[in-house]
C-alpha atoms as a PDB file:
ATOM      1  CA  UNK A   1      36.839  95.493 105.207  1.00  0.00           C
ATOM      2  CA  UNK A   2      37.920  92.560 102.693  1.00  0.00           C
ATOM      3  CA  UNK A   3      39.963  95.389 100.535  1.00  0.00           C
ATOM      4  CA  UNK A   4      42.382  96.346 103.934  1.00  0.00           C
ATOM      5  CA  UNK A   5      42.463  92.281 104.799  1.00  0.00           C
ATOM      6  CA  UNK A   6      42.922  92.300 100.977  1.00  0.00           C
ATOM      7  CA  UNK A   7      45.655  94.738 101.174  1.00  0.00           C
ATOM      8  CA  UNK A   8      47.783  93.836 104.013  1.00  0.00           C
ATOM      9  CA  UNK A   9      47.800  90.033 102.963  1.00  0.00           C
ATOM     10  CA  UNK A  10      49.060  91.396  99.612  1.00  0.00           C
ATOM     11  CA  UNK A  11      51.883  93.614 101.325  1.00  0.00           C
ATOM     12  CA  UNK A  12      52.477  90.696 103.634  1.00  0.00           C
ATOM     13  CA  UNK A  13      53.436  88.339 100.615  1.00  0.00           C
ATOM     14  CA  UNK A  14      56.090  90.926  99.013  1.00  0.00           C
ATOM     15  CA  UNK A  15      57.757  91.826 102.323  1.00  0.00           C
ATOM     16  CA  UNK A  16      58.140  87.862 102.844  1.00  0.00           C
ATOM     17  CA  UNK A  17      59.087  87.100  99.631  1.00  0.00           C
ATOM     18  CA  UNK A  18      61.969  90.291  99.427  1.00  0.00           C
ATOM     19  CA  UNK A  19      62.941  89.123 103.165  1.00  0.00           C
ATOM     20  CA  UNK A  20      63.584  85.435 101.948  1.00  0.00           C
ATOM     21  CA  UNK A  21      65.119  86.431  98.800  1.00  0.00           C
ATOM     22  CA  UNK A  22      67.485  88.328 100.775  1.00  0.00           C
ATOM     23  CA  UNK A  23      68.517  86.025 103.088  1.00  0.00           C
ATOM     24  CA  UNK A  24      68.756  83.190 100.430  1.00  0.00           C
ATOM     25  CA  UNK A  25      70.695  85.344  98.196  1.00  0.00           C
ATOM     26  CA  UNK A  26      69.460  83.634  95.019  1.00  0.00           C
ATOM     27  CA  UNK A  27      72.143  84.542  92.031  1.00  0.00           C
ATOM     28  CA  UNK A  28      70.998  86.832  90.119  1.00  0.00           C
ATOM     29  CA  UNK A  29      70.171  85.857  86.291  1.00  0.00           C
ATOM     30  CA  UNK A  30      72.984  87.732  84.358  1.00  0.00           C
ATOM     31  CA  UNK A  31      76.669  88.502  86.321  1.00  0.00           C
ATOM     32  CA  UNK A  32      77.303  92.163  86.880  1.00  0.00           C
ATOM     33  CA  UNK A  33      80.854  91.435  87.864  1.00  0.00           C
ATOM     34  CA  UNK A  34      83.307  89.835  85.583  1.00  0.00           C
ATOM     35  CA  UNK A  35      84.613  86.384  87.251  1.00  0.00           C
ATOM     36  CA  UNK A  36      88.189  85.778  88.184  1.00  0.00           C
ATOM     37  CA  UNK A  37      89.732  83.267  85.260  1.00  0.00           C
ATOM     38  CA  UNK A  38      91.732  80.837  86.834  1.00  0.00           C
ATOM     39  CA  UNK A  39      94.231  78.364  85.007  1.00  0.00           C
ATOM     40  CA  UNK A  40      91.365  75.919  84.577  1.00  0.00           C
ATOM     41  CA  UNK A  41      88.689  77.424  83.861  1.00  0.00           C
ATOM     42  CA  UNK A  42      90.808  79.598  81.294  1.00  0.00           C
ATOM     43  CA  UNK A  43      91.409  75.996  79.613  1.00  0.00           C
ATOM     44  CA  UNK A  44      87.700  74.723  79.885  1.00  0.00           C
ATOM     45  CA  UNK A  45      86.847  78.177  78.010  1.00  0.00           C
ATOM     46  CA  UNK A  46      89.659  77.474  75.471  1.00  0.00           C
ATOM     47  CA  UNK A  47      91.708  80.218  76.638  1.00  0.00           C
ATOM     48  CA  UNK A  48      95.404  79.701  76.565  1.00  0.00           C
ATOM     49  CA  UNK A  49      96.271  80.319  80.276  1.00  0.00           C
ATOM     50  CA  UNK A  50      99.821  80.994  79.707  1.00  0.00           C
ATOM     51  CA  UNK A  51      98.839  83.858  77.276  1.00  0.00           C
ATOM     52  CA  UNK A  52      98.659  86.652  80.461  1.00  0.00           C
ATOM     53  CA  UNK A  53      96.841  89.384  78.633  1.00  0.00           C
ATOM     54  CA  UNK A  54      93.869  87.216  78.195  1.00  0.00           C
ATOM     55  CA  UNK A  55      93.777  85.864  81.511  1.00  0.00           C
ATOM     56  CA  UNK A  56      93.224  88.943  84.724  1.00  0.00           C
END
């Protein structure tokens, strides 16, 4: 009896925590898509923005 109670409050914890994660839509720790370089933030990385095969 306390294993099933045990159980579904166990399964009831991941399926909130996947559900909120989802809808919060934390960032994920490392970028899987390379960001757009604009003009400035070419120049805060030290990038010279008018060189145009550094910058997509």
């Amino acid at each position: 009896m306390i294993g099933k109670i045990l159980l579904v409050s166990i399964l009831l914890v991941a399926a909130s925590f996947l559900l909120i994660r989802r809808i919060v839509k934390l960032p994920s720790r490392y970028e899987r898509k390379p960001q757009e370089l604009s003009a400035w933030s070419a120049l805060d990385r030290g990038i010279d923005p008018t060189d145009v095969s550094e910058v997509p």
